[in-house]
N, C-alpha and C. Protein backbone atom coordinates (compact mmCIF):
# COMPACT_ATOMS: atom_id res chain seq x y z
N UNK A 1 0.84 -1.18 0.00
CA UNK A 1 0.00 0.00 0.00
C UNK A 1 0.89 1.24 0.00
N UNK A 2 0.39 2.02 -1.04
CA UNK A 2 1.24 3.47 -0.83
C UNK A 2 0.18 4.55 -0.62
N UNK A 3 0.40 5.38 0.67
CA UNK A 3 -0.99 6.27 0.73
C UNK A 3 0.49 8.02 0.81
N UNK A 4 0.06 9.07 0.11
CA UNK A 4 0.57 9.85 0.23
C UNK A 4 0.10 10.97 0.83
N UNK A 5 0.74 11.59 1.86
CA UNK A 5 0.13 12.68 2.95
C UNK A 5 0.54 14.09 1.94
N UNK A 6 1.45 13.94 1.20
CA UNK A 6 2.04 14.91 0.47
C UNK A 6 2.33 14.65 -0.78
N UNK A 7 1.62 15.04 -2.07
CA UNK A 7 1.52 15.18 -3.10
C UNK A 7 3.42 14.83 -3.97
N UNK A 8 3.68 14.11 -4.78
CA UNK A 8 4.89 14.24 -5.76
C UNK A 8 4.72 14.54 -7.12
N UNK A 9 5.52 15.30 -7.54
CA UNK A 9 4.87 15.88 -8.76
C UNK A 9 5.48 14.64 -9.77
N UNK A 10 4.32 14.00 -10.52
CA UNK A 10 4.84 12.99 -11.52
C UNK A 10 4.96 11.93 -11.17
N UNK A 11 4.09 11.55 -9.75
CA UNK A 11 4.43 10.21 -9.12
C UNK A 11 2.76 9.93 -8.90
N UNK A 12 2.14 8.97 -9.15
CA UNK A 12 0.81 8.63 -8.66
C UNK A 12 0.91 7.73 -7.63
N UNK A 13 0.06 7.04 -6.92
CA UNK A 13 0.08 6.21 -6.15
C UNK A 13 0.23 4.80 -6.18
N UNK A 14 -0.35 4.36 -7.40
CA UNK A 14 -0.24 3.27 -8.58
C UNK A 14 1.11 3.10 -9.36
N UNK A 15 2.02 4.38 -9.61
CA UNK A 15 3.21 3.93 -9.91
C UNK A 15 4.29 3.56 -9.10
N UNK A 16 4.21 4.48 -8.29
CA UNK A 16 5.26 3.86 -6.99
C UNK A 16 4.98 2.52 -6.19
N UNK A 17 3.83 2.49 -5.83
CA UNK A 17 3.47 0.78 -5.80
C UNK A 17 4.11 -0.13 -6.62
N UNK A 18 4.05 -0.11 -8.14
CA UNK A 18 4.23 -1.19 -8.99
C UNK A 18 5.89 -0.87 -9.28
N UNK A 19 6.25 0.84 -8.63
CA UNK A 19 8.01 0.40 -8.58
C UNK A 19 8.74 -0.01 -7.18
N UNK A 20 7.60 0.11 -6.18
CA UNK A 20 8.11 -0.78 -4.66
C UNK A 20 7.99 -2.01 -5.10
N UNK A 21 7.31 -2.76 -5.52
CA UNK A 21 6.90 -4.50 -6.20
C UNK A 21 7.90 -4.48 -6.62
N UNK A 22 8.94 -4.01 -8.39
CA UNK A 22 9.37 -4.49 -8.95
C UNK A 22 11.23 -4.34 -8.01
N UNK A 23 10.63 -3.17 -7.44
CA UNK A 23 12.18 -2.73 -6.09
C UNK A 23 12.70 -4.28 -5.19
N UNK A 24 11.64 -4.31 -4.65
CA UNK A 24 11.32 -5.25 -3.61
C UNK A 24 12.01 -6.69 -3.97
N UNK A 25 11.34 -6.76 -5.21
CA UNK A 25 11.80 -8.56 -5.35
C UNK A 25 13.33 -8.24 -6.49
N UNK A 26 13.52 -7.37 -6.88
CA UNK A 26 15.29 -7.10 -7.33
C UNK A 26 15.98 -6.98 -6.03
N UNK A 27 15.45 -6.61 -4.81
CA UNK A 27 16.34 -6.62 -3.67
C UNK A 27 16.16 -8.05 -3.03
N UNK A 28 15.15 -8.61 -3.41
CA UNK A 28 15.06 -10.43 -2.97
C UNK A 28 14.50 -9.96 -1.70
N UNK A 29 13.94 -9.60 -1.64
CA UNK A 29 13.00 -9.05 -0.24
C UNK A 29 11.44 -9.57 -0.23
N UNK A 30 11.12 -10.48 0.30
CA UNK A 30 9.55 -11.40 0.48
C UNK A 30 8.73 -10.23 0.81
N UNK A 31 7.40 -10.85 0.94
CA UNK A 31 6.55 -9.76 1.57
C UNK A 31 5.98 -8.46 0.80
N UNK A 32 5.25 -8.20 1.34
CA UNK A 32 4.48 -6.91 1.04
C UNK A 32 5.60 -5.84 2.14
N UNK A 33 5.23 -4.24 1.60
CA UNK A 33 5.58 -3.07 1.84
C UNK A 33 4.80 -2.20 2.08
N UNK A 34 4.77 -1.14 2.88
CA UNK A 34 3.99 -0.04 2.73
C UNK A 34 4.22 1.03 2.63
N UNK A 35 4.69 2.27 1.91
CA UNK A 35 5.24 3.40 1.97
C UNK A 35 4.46 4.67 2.37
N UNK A 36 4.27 5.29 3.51
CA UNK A 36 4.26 6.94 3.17
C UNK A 36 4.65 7.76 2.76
N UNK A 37 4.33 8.76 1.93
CA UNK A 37 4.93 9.55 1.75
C UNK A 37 4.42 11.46 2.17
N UNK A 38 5.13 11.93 2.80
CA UNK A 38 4.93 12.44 4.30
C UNK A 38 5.39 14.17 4.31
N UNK A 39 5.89 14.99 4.86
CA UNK A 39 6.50 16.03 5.14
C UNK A 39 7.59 15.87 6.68
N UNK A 40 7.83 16.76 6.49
CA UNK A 40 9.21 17.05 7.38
C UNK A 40 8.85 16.73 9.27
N UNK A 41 7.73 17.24 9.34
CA UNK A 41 7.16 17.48 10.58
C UNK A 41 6.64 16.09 11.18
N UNK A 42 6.17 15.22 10.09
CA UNK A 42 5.76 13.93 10.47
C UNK A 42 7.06 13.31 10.80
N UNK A 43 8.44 13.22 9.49
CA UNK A 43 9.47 12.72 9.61
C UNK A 43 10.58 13.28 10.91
N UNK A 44 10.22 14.77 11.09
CA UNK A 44 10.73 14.75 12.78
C UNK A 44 10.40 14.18 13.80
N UNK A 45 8.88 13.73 13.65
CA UNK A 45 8.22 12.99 15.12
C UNK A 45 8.98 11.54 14.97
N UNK A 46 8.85 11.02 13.68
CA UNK A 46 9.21 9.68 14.13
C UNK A 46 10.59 9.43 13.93
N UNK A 47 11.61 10.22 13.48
CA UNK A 47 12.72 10.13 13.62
C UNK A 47 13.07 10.22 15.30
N UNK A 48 12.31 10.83 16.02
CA UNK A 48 12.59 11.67 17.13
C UNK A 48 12.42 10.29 17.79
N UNK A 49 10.95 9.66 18.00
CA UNK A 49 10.28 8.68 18.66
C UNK A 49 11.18 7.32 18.37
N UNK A 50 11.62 6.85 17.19
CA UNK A 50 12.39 5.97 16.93
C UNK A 50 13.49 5.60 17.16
N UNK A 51 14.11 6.63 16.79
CA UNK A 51 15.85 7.42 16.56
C UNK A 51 16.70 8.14 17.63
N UNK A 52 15.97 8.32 18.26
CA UNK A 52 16.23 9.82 19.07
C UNK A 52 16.49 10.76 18.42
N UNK A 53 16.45 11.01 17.68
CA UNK A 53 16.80 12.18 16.67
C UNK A 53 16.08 13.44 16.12
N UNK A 54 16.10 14.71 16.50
CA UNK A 54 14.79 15.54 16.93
C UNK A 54 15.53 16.40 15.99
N UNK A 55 15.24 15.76 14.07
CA UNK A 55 15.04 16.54 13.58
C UNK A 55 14.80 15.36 12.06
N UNK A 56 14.43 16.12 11.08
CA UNK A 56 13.79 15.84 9.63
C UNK A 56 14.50 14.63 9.05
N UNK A 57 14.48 13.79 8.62
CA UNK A 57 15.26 12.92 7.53
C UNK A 57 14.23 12.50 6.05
N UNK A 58 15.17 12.06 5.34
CA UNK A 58 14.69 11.91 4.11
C UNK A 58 13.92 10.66 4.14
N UNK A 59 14.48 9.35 4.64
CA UNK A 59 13.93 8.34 4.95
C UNK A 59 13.85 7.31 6.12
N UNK A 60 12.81 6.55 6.19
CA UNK A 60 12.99 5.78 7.74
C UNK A 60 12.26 4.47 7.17
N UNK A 61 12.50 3.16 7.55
CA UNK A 61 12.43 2.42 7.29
C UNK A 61 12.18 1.02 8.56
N UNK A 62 10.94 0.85 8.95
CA UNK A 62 10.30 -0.07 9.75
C UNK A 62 10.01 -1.67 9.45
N UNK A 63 10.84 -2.60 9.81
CA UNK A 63 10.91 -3.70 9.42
C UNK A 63 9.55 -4.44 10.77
N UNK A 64 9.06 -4.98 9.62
CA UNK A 64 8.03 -6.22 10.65
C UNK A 64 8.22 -6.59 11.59
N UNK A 65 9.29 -7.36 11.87
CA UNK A 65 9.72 -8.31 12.62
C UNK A 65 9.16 -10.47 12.36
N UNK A 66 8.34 -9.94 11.26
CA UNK A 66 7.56 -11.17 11.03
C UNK A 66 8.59 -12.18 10.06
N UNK A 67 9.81 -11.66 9.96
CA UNK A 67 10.86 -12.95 9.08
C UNK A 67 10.76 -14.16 9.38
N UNK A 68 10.35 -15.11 7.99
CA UNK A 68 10.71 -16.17 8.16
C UNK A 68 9.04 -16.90 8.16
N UNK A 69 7.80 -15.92 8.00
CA UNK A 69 6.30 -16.25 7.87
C UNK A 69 5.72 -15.96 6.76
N UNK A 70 6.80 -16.04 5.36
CA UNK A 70 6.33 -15.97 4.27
C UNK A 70 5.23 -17.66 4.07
N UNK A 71 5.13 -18.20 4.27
CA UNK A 71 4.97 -19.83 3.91
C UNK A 71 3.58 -19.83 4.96
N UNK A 72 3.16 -19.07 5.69
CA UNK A 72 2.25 -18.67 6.58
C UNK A 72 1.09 -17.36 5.92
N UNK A 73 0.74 -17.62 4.63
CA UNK A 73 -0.10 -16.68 3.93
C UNK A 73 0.76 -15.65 3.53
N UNK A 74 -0.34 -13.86 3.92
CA UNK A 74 0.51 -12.45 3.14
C UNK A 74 1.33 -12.45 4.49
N UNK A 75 2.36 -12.29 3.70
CA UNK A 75 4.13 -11.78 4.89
C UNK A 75 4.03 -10.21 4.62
N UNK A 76 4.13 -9.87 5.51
CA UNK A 76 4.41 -8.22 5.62
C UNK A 76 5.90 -7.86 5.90
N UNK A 77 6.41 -7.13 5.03
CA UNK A 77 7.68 -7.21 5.51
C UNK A 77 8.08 -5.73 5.95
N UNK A 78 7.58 -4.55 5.74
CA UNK A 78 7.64 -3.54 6.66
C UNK A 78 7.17 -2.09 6.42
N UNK A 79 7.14 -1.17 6.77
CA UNK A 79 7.24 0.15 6.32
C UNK A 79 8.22 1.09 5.95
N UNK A 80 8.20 1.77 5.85
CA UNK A 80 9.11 2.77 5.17
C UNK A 80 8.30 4.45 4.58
N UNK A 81 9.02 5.69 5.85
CA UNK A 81 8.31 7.19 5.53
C UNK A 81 9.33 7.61 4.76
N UNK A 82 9.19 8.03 3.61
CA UNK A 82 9.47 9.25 3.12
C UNK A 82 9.11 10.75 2.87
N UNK A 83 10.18 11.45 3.44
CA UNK A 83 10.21 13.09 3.42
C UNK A 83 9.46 13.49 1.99
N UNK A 84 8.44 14.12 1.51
CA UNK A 84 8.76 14.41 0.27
C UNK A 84 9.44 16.11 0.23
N UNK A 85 9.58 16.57 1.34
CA UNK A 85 10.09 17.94 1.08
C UNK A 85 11.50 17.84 1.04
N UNK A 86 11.92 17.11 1.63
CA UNK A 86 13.65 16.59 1.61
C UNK A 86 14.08 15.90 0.27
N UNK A 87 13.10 15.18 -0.23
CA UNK A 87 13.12 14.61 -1.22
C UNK A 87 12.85 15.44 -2.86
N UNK A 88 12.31 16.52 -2.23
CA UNK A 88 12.14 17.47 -3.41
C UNK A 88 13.57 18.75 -3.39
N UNK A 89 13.99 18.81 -2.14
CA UNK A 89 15.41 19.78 -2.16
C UNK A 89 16.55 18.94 -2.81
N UNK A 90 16.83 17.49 -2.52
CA UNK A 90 17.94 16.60 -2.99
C UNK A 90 17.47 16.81 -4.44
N UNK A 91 16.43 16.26 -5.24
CA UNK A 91 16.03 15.99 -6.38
C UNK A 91 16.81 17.90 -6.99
N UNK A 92 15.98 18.91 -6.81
CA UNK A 92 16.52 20.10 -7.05
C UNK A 92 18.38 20.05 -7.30
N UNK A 93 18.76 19.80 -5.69
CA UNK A 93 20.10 20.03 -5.81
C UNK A 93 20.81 19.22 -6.83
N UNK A 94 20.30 17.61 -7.20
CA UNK A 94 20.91 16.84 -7.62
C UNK A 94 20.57 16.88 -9.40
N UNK A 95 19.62 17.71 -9.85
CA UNK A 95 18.93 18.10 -11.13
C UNK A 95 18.37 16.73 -11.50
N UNK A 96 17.68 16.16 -10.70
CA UNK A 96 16.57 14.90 -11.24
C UNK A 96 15.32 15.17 -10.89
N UNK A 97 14.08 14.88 -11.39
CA UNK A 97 12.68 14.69 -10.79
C UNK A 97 12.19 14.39 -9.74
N UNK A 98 11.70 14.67 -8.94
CA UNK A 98 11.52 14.43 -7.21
C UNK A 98 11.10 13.06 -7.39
N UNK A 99 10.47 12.85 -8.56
CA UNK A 99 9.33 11.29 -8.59
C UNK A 99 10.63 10.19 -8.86
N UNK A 100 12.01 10.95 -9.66
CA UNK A 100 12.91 9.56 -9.34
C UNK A 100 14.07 9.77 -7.87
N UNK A 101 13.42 10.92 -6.94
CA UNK A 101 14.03 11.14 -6.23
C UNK A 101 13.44 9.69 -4.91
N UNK A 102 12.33 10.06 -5.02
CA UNK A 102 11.50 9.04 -4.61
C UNK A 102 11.41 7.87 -4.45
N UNK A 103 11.70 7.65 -5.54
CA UNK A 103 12.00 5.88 -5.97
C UNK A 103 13.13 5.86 -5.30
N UNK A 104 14.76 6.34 -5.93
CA UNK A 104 15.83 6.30 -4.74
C UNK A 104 15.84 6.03 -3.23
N UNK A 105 14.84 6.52 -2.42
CA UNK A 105 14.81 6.48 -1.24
C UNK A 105 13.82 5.27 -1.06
N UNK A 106 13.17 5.11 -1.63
CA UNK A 106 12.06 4.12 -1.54
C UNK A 106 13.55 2.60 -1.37
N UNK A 107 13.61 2.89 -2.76
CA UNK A 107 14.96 1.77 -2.89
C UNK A 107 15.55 1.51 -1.87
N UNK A 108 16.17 2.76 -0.97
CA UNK A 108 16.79 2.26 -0.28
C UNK A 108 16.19 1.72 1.52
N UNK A 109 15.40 2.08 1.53
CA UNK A 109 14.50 1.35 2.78
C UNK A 109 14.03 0.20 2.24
N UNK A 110 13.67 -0.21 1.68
CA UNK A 110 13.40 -1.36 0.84
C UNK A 110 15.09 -2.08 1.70
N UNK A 111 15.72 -1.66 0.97
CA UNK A 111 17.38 -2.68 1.11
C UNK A 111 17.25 -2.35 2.73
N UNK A 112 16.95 -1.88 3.56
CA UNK A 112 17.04 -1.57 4.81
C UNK A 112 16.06 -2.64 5.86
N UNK A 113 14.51 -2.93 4.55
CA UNK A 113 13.97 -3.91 5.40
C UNK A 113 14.57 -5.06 5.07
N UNK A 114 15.34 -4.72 3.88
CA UNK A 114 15.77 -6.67 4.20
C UNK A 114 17.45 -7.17 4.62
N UNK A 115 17.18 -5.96 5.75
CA UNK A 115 18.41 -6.35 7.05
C UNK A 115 19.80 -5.99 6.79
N UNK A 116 20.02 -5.05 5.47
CA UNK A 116 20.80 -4.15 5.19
C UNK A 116 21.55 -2.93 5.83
N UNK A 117 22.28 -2.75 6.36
CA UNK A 117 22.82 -1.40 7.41
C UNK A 117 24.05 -1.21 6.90
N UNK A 118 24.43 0.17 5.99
CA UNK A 118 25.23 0.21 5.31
C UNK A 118 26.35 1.07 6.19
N UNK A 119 25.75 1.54 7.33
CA UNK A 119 26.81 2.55 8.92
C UNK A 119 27.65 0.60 9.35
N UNK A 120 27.33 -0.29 9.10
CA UNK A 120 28.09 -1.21 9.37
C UNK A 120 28.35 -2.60 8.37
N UNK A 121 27.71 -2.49 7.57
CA UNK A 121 28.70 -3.20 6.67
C UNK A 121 29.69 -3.37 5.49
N UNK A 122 30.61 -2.47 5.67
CA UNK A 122 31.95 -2.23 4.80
C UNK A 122 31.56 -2.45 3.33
N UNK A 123 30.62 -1.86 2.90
CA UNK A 123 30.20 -1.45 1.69
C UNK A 123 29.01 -2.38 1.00
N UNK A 124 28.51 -3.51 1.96
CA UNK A 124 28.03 -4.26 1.04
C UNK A 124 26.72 -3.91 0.43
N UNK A 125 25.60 -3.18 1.18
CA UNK A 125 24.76 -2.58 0.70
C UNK A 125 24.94 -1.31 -0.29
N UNK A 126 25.97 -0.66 0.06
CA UNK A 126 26.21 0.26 -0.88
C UNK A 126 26.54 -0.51 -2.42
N UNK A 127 27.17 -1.81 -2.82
CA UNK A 127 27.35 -2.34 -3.85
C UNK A 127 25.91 -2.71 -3.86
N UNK A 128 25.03 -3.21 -3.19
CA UNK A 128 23.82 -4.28 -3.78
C UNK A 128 22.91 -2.33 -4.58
N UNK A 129 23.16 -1.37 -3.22
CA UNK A 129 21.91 -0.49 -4.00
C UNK A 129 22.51 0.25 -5.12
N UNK A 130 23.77 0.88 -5.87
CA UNK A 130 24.20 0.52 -6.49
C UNK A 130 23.99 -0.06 -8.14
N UNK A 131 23.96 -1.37 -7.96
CA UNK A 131 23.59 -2.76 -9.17
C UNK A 131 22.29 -2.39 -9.25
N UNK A 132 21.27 -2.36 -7.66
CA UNK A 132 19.80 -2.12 -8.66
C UNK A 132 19.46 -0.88 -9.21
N UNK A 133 20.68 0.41 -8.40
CA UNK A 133 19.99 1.62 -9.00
C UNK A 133 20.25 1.60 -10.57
N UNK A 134 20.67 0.97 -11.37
CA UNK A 134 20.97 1.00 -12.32
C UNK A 134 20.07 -0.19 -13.13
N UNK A 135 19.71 -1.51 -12.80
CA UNK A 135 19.41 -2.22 -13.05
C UNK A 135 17.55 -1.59 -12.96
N UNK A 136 17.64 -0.35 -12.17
CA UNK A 136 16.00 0.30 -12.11
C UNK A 136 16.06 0.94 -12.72
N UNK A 137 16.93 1.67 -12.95
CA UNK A 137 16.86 2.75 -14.09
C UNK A 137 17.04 4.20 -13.24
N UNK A 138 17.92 4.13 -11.93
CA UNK A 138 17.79 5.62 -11.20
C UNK A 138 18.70 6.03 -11.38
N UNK A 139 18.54 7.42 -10.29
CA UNK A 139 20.09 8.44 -10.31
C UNK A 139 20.51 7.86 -9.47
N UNK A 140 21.93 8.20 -9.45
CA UNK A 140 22.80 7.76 -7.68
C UNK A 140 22.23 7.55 -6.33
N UNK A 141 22.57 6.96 -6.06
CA UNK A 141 21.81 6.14 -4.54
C UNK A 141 22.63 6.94 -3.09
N UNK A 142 21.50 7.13 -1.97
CA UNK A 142 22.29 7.97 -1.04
C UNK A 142 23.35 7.49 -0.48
N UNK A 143 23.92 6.34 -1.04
CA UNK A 143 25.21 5.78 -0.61
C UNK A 143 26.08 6.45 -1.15
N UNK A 144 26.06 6.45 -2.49
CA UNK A 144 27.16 6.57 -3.64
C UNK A 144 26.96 8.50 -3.38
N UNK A 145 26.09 9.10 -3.69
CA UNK A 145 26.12 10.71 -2.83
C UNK A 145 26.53 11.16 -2.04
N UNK A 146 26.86 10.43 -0.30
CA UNK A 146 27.62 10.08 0.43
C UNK A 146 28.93 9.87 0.56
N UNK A 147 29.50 9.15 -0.08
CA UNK A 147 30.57 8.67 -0.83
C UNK A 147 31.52 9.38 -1.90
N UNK A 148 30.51 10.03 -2.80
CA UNK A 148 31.59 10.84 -3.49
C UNK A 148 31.53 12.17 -3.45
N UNK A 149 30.69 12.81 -2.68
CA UNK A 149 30.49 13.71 -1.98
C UNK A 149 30.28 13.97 -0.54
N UNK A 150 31.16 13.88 0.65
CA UNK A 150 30.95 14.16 1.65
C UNK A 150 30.47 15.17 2.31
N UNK A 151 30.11 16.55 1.44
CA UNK A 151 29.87 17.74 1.94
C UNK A 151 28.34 17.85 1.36
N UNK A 152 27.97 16.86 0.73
CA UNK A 152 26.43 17.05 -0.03
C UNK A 152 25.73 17.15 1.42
N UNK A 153 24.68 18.38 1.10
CA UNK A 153 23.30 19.10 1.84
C UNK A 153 22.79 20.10 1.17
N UNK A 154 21.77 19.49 0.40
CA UNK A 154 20.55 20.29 -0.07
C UNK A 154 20.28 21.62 0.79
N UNK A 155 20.70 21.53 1.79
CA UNK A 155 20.07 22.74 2.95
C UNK A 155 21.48 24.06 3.28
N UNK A 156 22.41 23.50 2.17
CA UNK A 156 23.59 23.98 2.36
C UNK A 156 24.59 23.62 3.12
N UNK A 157 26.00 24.18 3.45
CA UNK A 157 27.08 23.51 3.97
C UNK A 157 26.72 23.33 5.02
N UNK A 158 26.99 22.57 6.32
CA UNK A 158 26.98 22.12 7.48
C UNK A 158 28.04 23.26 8.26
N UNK A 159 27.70 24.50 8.58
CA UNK A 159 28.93 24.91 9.37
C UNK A 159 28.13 25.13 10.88
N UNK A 160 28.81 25.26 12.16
CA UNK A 160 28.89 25.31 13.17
C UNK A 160 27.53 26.14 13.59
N UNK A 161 27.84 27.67 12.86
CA UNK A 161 26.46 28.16 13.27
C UNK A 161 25.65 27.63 12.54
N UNK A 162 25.13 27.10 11.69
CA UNK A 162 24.28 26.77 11.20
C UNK A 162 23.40 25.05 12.64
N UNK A 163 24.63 24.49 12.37
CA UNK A 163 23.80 23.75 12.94
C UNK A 163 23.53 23.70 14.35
N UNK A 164 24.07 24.70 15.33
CA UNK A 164 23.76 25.35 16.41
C UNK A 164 22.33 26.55 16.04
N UNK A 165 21.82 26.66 14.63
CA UNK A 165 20.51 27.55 14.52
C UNK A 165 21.31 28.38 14.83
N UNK A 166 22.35 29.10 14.48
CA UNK A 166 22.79 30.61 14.20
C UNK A 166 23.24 31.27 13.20
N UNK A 167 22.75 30.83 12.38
CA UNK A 167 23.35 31.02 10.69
C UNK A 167 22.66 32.23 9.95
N UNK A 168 22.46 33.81 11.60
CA UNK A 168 22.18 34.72 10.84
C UNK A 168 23.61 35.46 10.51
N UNK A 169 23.22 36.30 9.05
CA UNK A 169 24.12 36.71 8.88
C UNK A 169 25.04 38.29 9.65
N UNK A 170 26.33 38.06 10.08
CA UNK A 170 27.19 38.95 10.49
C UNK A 170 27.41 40.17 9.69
N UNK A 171 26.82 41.24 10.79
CA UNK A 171 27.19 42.61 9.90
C UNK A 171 28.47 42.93 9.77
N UNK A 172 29.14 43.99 9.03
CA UNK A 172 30.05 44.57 9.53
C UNK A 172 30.85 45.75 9.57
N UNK A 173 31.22 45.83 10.28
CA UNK A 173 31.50 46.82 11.61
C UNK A 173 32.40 48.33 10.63
């Protein structure tokens, strides 16, 4: 099921479904999925509630816990929110369509429900998302963005005042 709280321009509800399906089983991932797709304010609560993390992300990704009950009828294999306002600044910065910005992130919670953690395994998810972003037909995957860009933020550079919320600008004297 894909229900969207926030509109993508060029994405229906029916297509991203039938590109979570075709995502899903290129990542060898059983089960059904469910995606939101959300704003910033939703993605702070549950980053916050989940994560500890008391502020916006692009994606979050909720695994079942039901592995291994495919053979037991519909297997659910998890959720997954996406930002679409985060998802529409990357798409901007990165000059692609928010709707294949979308899919990207979709992609990669997808690889996340099926027990993927790329903060600890020495690249291997970054090779699997990677093979399918290409094998799907996307732009660069937030691994490989990551990776060959360490300073990438849609929201601009990361400096000190900024992320202390002081990033007004200095007159001078």
């Amino acid at each position: 099921m894909v229900v969207f709280h926030k509109k993508v321009e060029g994405l229906s509800e029916q297509s991203l479904q039938k590109f979570v399906s075709r995502a899903r089983k290129a990542a060898g991932l059983g089960g059904t999925v469910d995606v939101v797709i959300t704003g910033n304010s939703a993605m702070r609560t549950l980053n916050l509630r989940f994560r500890g993390k008391n502020k916006a992300t692009d994606v979050l990704s909720f695994p079942s816990g039901q592995a291994g009950t495919e053979g037991r009828g519909t297997f659910f294999a998890g959720e997954i929110a996406i930002s679409a306002e985060i998802a529409a600044e990357n798409a901007m910065s990165l000059g692609h369509p928010i709707a294949a910005e979308v899919k990207v992130l979709a992609l990669h919670g997808i690889l996340h429900l099926a027990g993927m953690d790329h903060e600890q395994d020495n690249g291997v998810m970054a090779r699997k998302e990677a093979s399918l972003r290409k094998l799907l037909r996307l732009p660069p995957s937030l691994i490989q963005r990551a990776q060959s860009d360490a300073s990438f933020n849609p929201r601009g550079p990361k400096t000190p005042s900024k992320m202390a919320g002081l990033g007004k600008r200095r007159r001078r004297a």
